[in-house]
PDB file of N, CA and C in Angstrom:
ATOM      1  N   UNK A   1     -20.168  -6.606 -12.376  1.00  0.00           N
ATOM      2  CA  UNK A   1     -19.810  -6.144 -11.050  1.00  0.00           C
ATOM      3  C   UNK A   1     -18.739  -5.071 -11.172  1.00  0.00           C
ATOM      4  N   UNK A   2     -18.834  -3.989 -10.517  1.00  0.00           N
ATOM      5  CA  UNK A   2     -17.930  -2.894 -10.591  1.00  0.00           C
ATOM      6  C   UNK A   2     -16.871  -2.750  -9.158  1.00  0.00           C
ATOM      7  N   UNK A   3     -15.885  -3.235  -9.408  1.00  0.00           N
ATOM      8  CA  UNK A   3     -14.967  -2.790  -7.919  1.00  0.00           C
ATOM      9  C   UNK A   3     -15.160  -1.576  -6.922  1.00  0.00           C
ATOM     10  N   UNK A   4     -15.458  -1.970  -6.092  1.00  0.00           N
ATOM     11  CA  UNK A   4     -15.717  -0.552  -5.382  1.00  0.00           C
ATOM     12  C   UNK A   4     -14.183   0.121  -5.381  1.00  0.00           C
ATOM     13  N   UNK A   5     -14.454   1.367  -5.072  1.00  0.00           N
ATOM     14  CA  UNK A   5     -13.125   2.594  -5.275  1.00  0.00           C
ATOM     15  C   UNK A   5     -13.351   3.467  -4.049  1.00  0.00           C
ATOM     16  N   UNK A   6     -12.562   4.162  -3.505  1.00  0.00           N
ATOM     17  CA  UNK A   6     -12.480   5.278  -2.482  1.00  0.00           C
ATOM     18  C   UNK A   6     -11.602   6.086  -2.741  1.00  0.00           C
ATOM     19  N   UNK A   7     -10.335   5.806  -3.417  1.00  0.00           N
ATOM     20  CA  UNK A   7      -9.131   6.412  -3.437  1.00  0.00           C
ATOM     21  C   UNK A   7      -8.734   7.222  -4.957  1.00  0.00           C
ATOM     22  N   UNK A   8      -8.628   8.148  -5.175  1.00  0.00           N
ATOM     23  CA  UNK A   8      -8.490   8.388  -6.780  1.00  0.00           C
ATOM     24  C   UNK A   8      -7.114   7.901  -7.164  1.00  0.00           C
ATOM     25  N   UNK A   9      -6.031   8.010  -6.186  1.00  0.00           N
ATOM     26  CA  UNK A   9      -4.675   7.169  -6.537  1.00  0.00           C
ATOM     27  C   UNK A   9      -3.978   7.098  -5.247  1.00  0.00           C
ATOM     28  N   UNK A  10      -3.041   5.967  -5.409  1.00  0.00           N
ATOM     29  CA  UNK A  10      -2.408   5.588  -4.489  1.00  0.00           C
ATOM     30  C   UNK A  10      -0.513   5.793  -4.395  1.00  0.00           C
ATOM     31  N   UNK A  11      -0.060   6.454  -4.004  1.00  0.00           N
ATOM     32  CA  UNK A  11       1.649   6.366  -4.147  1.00  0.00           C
ATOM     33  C   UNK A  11       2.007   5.399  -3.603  1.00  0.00           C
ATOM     34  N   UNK A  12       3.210   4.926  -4.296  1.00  0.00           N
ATOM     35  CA  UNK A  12       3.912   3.634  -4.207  1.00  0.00           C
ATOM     36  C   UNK A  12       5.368   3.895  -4.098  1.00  0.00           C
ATOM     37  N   UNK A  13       6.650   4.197  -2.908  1.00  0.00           N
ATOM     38  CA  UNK A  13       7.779   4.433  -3.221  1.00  0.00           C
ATOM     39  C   UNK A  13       8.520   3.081  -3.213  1.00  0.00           C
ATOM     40  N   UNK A  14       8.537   2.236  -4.370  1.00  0.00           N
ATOM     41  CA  UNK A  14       9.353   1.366  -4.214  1.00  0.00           C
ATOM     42  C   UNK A  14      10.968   1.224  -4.017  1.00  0.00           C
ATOM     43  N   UNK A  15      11.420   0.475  -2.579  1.00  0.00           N
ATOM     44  CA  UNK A  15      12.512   0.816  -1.885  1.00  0.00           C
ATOM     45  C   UNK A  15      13.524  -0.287  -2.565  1.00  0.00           C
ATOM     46  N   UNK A  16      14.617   0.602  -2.654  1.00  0.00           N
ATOM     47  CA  UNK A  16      15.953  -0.339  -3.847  1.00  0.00           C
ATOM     48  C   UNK A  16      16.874   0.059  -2.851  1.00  0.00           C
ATOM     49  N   UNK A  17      18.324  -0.623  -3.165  1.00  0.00           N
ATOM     50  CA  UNK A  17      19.289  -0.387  -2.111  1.00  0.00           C
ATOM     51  C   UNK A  17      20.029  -0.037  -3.248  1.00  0.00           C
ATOM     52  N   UNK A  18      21.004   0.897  -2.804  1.00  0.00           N
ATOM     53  CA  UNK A  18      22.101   1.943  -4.039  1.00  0.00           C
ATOM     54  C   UNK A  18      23.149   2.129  -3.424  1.00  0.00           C
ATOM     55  N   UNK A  19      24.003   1.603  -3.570  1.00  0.00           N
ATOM     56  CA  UNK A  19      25.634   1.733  -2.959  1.00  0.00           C
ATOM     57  C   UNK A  19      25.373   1.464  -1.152  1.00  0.00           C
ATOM     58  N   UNK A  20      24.591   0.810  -1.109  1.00  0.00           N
ATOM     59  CA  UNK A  20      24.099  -0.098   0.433  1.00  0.00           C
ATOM     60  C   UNK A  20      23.627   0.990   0.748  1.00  0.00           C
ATOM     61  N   UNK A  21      22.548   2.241   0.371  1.00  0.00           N
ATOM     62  CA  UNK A  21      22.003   2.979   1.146  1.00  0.00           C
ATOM     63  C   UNK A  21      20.818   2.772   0.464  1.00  0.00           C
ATOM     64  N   UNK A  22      19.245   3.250   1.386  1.00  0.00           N
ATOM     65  CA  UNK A  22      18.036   2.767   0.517  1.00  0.00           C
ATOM     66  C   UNK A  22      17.855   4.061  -0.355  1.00  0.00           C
ATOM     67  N   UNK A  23      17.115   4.304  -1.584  1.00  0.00           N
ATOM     68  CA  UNK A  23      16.445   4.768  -2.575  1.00  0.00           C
ATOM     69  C   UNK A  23      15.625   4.880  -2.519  1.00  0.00           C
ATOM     70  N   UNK A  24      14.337   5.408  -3.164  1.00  0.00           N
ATOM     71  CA  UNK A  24      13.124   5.079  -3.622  1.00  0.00           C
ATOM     72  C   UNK A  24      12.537   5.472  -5.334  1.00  0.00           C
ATOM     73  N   UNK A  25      12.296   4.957  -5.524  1.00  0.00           N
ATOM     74  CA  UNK A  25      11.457   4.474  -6.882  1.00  0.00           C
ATOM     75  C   UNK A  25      10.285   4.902  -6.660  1.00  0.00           C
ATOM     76  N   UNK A  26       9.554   6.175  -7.099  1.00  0.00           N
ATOM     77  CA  UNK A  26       8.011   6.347  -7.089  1.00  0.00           C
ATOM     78  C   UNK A  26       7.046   5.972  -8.210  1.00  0.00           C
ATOM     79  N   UNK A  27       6.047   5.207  -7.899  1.00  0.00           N
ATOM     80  CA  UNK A  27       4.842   4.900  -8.538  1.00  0.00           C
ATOM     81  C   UNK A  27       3.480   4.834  -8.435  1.00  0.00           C
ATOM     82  N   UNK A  28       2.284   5.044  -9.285  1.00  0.00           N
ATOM     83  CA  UNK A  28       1.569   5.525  -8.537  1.00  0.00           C
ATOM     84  C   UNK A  28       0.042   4.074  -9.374  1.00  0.00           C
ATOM     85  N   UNK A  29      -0.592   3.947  -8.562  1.00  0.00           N
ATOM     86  CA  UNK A  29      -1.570   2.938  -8.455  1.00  0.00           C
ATOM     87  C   UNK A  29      -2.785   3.649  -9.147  1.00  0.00           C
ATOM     88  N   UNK A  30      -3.817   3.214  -9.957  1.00  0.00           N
ATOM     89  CA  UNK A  30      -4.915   4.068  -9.950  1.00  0.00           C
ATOM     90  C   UNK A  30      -5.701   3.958  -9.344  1.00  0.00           C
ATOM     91  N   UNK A  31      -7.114   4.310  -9.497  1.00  0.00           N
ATOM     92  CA  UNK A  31      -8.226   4.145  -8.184  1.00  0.00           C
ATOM     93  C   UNK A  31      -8.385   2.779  -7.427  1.00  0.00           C
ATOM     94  N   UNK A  32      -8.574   3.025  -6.025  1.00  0.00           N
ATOM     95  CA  UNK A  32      -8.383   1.926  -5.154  1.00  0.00           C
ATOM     96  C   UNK A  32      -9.023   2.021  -4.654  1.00  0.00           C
ATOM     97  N   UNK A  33      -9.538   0.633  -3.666  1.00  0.00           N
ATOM     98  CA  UNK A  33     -10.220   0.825  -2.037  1.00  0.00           C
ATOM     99  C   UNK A  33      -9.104   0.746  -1.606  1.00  0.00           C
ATOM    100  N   UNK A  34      -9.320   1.933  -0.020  1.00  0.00           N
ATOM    101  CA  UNK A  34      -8.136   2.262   0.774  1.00  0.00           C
ATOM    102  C   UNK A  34      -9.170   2.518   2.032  1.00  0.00           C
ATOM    103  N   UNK A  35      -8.617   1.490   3.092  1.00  0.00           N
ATOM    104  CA  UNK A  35      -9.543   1.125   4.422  1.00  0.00           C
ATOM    105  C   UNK A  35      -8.701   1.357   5.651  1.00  0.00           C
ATOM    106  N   UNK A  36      -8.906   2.239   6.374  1.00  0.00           N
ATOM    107  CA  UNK A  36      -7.487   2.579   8.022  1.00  0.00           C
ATOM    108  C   UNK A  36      -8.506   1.382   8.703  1.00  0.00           C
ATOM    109  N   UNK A  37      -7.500   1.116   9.464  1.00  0.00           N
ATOM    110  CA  UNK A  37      -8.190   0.239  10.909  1.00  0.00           C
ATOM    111  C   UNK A  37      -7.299   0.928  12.132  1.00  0.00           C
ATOM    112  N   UNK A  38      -7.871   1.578  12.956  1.00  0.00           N
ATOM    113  CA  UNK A  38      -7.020   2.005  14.011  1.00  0.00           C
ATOM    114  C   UNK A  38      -6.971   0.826  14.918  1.00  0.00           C
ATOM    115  N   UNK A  39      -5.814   0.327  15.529  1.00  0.00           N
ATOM    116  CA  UNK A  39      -6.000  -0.454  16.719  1.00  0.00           C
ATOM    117  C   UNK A  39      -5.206  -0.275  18.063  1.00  0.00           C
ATOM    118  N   UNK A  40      -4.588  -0.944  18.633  1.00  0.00           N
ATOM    119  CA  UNK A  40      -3.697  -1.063  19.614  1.00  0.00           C
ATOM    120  C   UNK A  40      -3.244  -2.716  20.140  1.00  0.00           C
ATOM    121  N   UNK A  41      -1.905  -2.129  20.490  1.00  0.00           N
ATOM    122  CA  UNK A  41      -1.005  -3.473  20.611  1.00  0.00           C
ATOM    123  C   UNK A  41      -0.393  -3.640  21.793  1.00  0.00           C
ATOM    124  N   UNK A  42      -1.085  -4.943  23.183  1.00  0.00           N
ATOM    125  CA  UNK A  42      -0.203  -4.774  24.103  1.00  0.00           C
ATOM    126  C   UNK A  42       0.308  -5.805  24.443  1.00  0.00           C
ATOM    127  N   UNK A  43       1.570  -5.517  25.447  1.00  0.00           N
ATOM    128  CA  UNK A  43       2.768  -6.333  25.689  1.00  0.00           C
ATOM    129  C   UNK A  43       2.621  -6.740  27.175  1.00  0.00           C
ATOM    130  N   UNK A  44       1.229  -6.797  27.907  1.00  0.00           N
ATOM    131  CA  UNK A  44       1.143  -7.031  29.111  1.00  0.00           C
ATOM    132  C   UNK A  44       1.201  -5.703  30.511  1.00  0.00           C
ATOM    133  N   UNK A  45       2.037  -4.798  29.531  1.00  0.00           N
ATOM    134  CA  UNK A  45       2.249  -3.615  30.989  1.00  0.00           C
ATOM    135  C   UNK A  45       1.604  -2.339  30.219  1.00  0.00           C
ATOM    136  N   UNK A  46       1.494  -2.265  28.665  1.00  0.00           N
ATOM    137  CA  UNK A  46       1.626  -0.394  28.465  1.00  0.00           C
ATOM    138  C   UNK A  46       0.818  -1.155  27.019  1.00  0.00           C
ATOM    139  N   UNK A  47      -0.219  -0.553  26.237  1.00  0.00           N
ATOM    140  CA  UNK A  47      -1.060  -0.111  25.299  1.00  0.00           C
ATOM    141  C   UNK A  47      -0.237   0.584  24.044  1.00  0.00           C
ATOM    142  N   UNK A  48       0.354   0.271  23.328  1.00  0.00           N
ATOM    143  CA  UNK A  48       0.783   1.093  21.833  1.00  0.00           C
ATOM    144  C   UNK A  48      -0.041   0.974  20.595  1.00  0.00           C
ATOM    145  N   UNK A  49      -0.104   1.875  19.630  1.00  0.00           N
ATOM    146  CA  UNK A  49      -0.780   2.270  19.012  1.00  0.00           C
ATOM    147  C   UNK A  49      -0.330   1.338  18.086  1.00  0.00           C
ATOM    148  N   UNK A  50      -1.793   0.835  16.865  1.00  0.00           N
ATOM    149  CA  UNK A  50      -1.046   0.040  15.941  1.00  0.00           C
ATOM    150  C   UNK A  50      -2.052  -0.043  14.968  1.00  0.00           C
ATOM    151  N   UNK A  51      -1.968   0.975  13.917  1.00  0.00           N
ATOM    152  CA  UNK A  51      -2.755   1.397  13.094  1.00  0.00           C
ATOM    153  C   UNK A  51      -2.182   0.773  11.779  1.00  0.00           C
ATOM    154  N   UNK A  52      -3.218   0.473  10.746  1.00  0.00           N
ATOM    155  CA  UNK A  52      -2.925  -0.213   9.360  1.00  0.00           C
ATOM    156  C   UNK A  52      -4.319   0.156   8.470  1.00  0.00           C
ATOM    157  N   UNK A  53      -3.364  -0.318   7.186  1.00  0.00           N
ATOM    158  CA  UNK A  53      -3.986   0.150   5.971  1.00  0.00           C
ATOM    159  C   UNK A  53      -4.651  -1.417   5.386  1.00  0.00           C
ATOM    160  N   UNK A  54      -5.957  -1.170   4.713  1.00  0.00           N
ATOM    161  CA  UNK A  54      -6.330  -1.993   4.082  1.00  0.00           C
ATOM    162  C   UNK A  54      -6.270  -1.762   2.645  1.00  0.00           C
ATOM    163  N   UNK A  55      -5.693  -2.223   1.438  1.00  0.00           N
ATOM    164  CA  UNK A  55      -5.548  -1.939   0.425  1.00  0.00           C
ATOM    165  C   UNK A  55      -6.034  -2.532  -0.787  1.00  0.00           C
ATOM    166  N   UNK A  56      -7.056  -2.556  -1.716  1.00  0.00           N
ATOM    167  CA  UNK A  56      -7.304  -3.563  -3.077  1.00  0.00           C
ATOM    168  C   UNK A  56      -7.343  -2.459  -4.084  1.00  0.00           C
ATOM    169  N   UNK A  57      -6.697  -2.899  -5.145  1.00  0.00           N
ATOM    170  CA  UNK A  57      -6.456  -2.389  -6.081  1.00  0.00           C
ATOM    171  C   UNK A  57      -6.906  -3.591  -7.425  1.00  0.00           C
ATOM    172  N   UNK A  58      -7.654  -3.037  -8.219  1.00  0.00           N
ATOM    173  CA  UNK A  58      -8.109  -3.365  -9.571  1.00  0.00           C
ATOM    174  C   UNK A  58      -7.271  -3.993 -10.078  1.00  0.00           C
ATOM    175  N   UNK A  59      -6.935  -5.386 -11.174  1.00  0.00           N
ATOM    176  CA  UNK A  59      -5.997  -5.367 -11.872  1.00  0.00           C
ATOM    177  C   UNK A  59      -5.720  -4.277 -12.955  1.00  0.00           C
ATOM    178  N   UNK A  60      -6.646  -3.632 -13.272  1.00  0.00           N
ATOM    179  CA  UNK A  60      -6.684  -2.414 -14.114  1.00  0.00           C
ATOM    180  C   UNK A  60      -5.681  -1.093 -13.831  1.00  0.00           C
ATOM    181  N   UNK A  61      -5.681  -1.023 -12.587  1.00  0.00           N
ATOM    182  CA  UNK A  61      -5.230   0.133 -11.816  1.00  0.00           C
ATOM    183  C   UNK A  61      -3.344  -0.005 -11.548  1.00  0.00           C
ATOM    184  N   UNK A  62      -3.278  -1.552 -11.411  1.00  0.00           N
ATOM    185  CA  UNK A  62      -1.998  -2.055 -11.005  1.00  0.00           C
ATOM    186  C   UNK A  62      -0.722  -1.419 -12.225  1.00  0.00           C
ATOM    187  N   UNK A  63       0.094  -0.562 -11.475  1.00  0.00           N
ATOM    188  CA  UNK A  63       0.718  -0.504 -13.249  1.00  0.00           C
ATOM    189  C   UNK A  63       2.291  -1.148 -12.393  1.00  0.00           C
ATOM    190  N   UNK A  64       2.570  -1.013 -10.881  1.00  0.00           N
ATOM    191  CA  UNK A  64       3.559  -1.621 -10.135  1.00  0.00           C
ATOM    192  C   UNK A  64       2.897  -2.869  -9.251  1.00  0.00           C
ATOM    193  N   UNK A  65       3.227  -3.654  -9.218  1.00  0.00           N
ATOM    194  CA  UNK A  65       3.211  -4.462  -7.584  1.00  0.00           C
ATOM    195  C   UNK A  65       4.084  -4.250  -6.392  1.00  0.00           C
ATOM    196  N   UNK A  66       3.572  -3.564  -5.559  1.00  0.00           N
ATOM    197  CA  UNK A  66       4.039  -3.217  -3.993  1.00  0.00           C
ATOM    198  C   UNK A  66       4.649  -4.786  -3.565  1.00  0.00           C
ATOM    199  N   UNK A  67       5.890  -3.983  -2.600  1.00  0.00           N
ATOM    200  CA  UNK A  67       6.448  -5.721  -2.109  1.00  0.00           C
ATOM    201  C   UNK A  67       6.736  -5.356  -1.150  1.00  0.00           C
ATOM    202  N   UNK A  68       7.101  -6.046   0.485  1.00  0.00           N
ATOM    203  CA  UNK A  68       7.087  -5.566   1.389  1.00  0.00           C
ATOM    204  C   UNK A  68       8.364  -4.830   1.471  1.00  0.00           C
ATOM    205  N   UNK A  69       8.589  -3.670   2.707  1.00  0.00           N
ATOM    206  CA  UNK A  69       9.074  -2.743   2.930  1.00  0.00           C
ATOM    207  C   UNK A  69       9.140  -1.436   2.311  1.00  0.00           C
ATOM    208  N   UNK A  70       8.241  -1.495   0.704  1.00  0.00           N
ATOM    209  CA  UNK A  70       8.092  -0.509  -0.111  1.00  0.00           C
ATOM    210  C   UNK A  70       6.820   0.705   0.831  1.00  0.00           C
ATOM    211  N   UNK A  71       7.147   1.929   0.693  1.00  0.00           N
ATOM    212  CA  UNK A  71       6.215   2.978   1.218  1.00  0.00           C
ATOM    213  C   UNK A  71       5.001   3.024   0.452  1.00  0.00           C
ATOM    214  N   UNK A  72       3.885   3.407   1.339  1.00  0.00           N
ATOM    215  CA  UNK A  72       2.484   4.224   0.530  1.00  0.00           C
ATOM    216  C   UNK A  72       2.155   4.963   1.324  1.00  0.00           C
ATOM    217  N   UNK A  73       1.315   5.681   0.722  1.00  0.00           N
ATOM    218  CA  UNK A  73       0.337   6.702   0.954  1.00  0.00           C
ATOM    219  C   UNK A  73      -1.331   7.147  -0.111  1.00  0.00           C
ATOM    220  N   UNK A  74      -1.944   7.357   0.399  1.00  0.00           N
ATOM    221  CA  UNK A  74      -3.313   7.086  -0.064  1.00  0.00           C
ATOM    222  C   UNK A  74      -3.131   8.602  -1.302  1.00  0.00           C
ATOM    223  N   UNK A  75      -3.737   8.769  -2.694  1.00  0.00           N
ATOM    224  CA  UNK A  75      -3.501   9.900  -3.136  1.00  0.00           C
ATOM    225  C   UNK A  75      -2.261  10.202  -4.301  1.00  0.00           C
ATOM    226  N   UNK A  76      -1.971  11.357  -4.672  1.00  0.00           N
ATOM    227  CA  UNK A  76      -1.051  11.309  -5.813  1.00  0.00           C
ATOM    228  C   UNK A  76      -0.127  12.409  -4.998  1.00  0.00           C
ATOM    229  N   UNK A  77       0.947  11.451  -4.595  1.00  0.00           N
ATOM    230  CA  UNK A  77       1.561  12.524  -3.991  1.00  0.00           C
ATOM    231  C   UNK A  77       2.861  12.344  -4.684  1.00  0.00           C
ATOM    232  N   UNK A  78       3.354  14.223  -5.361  1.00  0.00           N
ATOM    233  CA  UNK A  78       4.199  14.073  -6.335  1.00  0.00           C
ATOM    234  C   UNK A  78       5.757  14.022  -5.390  1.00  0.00           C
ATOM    235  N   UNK A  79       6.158  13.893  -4.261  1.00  0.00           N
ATOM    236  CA  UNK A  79       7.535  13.948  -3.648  1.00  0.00           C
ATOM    237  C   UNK A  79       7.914  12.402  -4.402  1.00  0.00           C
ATOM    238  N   UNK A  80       9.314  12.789  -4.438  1.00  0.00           N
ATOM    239  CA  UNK A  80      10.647  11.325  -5.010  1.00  0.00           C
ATOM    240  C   UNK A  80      10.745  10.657  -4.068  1.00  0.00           C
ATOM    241  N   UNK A  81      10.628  11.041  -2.813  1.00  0.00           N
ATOM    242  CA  UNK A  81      10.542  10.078  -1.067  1.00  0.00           C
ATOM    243  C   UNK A  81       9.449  10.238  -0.529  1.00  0.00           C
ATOM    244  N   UNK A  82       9.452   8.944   0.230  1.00  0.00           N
ATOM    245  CA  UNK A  82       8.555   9.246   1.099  1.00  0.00           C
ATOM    246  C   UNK A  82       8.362  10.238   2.331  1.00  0.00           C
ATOM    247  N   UNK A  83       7.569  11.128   2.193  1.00  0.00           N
ATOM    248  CA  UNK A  83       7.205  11.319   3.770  1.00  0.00           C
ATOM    249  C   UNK A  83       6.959  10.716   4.980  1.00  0.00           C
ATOM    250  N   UNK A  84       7.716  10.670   6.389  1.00  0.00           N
ATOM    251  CA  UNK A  84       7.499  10.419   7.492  1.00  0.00           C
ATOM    252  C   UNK A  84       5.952   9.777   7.537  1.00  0.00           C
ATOM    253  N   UNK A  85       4.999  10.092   7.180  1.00  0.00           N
ATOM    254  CA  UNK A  85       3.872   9.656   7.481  1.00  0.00           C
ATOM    255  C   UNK A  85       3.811   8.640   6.221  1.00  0.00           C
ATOM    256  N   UNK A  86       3.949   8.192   5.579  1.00  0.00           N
ATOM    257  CA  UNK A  86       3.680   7.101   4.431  1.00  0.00           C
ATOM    258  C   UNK A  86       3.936   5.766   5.721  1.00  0.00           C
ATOM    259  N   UNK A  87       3.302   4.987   4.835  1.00  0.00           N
ATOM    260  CA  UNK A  87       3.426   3.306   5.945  1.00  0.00           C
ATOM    261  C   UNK A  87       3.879   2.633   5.066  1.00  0.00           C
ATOM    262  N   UNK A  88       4.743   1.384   5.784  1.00  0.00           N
ATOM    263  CA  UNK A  88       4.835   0.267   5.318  1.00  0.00           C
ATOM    264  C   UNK A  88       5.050  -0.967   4.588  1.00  0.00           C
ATOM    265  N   UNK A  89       4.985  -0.993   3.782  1.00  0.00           N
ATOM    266  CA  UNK A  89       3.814  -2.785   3.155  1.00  0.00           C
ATOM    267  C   UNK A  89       4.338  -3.729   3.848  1.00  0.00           C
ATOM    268  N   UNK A  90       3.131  -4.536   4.472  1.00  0.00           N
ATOM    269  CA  UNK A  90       3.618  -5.665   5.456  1.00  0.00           C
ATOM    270  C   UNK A  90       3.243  -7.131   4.620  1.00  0.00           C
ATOM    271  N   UNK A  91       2.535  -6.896   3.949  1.00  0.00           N
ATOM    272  CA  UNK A  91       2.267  -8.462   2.972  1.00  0.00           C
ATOM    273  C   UNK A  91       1.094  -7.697   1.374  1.00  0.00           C
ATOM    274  N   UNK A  92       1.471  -8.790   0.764  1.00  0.00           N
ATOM    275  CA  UNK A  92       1.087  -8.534  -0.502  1.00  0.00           C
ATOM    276  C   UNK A  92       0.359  -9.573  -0.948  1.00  0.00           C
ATOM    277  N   UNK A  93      -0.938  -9.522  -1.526  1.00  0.00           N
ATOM    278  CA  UNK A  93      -1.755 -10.720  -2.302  1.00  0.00           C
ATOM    279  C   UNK A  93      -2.050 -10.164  -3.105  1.00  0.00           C
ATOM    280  N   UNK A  94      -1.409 -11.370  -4.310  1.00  0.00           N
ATOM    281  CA  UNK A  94      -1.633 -10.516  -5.545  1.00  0.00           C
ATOM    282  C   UNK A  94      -3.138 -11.649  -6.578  1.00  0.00           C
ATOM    283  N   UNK A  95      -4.162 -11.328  -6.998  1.00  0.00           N
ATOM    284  CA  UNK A  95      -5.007 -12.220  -7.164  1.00  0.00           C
ATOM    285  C   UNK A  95      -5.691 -11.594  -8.470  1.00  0.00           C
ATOM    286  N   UNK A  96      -4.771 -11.723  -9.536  1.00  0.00           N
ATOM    287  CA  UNK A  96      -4.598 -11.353 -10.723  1.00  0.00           C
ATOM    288  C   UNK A  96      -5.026 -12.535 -11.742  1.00  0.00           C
ATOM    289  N   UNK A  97      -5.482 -13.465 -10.982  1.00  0.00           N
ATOM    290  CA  UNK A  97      -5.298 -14.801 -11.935  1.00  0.00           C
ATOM    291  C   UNK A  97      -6.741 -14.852 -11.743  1.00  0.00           C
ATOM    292  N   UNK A  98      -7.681 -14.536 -11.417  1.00  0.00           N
ATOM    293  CA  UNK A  98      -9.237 -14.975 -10.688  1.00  0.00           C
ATOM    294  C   UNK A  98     -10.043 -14.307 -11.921  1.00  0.00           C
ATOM    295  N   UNK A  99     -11.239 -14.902 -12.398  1.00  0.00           N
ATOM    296  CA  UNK A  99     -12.014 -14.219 -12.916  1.00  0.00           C
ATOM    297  C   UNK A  99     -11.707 -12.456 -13.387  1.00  0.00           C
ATOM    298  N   UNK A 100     -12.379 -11.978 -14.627  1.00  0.00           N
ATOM    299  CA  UNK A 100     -11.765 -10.804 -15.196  1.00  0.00           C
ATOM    300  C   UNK A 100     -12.561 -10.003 -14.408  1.00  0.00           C
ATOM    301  N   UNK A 101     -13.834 -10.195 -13.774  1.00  0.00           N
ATOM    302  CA  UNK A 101     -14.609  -8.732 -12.843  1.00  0.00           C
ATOM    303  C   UNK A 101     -13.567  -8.481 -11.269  1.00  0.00           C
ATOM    304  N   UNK A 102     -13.103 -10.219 -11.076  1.00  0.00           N
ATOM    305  CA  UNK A 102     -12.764 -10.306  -9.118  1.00  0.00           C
ATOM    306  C   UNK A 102     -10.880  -9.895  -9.880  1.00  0.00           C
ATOM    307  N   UNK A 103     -10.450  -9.913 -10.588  1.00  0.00           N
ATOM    308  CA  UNK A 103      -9.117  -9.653 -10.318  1.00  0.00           C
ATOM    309  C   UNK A 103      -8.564  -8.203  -9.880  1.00  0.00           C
ATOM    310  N   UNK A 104      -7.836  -8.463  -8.822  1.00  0.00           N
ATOM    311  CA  UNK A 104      -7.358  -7.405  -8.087  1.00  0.00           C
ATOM    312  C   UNK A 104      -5.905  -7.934  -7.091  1.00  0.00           C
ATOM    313  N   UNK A 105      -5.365  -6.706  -6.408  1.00  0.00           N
ATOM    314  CA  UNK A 105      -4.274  -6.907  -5.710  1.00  0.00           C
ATOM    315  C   UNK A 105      -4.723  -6.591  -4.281  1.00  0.00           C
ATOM    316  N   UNK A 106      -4.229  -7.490  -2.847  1.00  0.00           N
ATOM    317  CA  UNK A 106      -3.975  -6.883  -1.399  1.00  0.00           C
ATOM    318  C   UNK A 106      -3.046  -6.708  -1.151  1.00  0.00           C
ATOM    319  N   UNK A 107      -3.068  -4.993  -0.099  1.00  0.00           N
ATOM    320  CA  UNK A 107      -1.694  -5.171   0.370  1.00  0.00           C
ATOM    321  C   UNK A 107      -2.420  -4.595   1.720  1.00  0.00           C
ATOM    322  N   UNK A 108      -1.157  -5.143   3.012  1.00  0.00           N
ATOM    323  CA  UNK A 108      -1.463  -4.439   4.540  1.00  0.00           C
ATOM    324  C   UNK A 108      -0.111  -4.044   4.243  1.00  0.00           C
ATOM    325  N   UNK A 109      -0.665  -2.838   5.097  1.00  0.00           N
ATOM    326  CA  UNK A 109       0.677  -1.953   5.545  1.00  0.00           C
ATOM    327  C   UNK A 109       0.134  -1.138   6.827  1.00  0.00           C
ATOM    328  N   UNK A 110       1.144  -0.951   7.468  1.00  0.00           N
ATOM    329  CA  UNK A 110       1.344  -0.617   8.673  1.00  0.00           C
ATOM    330  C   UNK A 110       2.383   0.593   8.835  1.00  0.00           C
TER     331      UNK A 110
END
C-alpha cells in the first residue's frame, strides 16, 4: 500500500519562548496529504469563518513532530517566521507505532 501524497513539503515553525518572547524554529515535513475544509462557526447572532487543515504525514516524511501552537503552511517555504497566513496546530496524532505500510502522523490546524 502506498500513502497517498498531495503536498511535496510541508513547513513547520516550531514555537519556543526566548527571554518570555515567542521564537520560531523552522522545519520542514516531506511529502504529505494536506486537506482544507472550509467551514463556519456560529454563536447564535452572526456566522464566522472557520477554516482548517487536514494533515497526514508518512512516518518516513516526519523528520519533526508538530505540537500544538506550532505554525504550518502547505509547501517549502524558506522564511525563519511564519507568515500571517500559516495556521495553527490544534491537536496532534501521532500513529507511528501501527503497522510499517499504516504508520503516519495527524495534525488539525486551524
Amino acid at each position: 500500500m502506498r500513502f497517498p501524497t498531495n503536498a511535496e513539503a510541508v513547513t513547520v515553525w516550531e514555537k519556543v519562548i526566548i527571554d518570555r518572547a515567542p521564537a520560531y524554529v523552522r522545519h520542514e515535513l516531506g511529502a504529505s496529504y494536506w486537506q482544507e475544509t472550509r467551514g463556519q462557526e456560529t454563536d447564535g447572532r452572526s456566522r464566522t469563518p472557520k477554516n482548517s487543515v487536514f494533515l497526514a504525514a508518512p512516518a518516513s516524511s516526519v523528520t519533526y513532530l508538530p505540537k500544538p501552537d506550532d505554525k504550518l503552511l502547505s509547501g517549502s517555504v524558506p522564511d525563519e517566521k511564519p507568515p500571517d497566513t500559516a495556521l495553527t496546530v490544534m491537536q496532534v496524532k501521532d500513529f507511528r507505532y501501527l503497522l510499517p505500510a499504516m504508520m503516519h502522523i495527524e495534525v488539525i490546524a486551524e
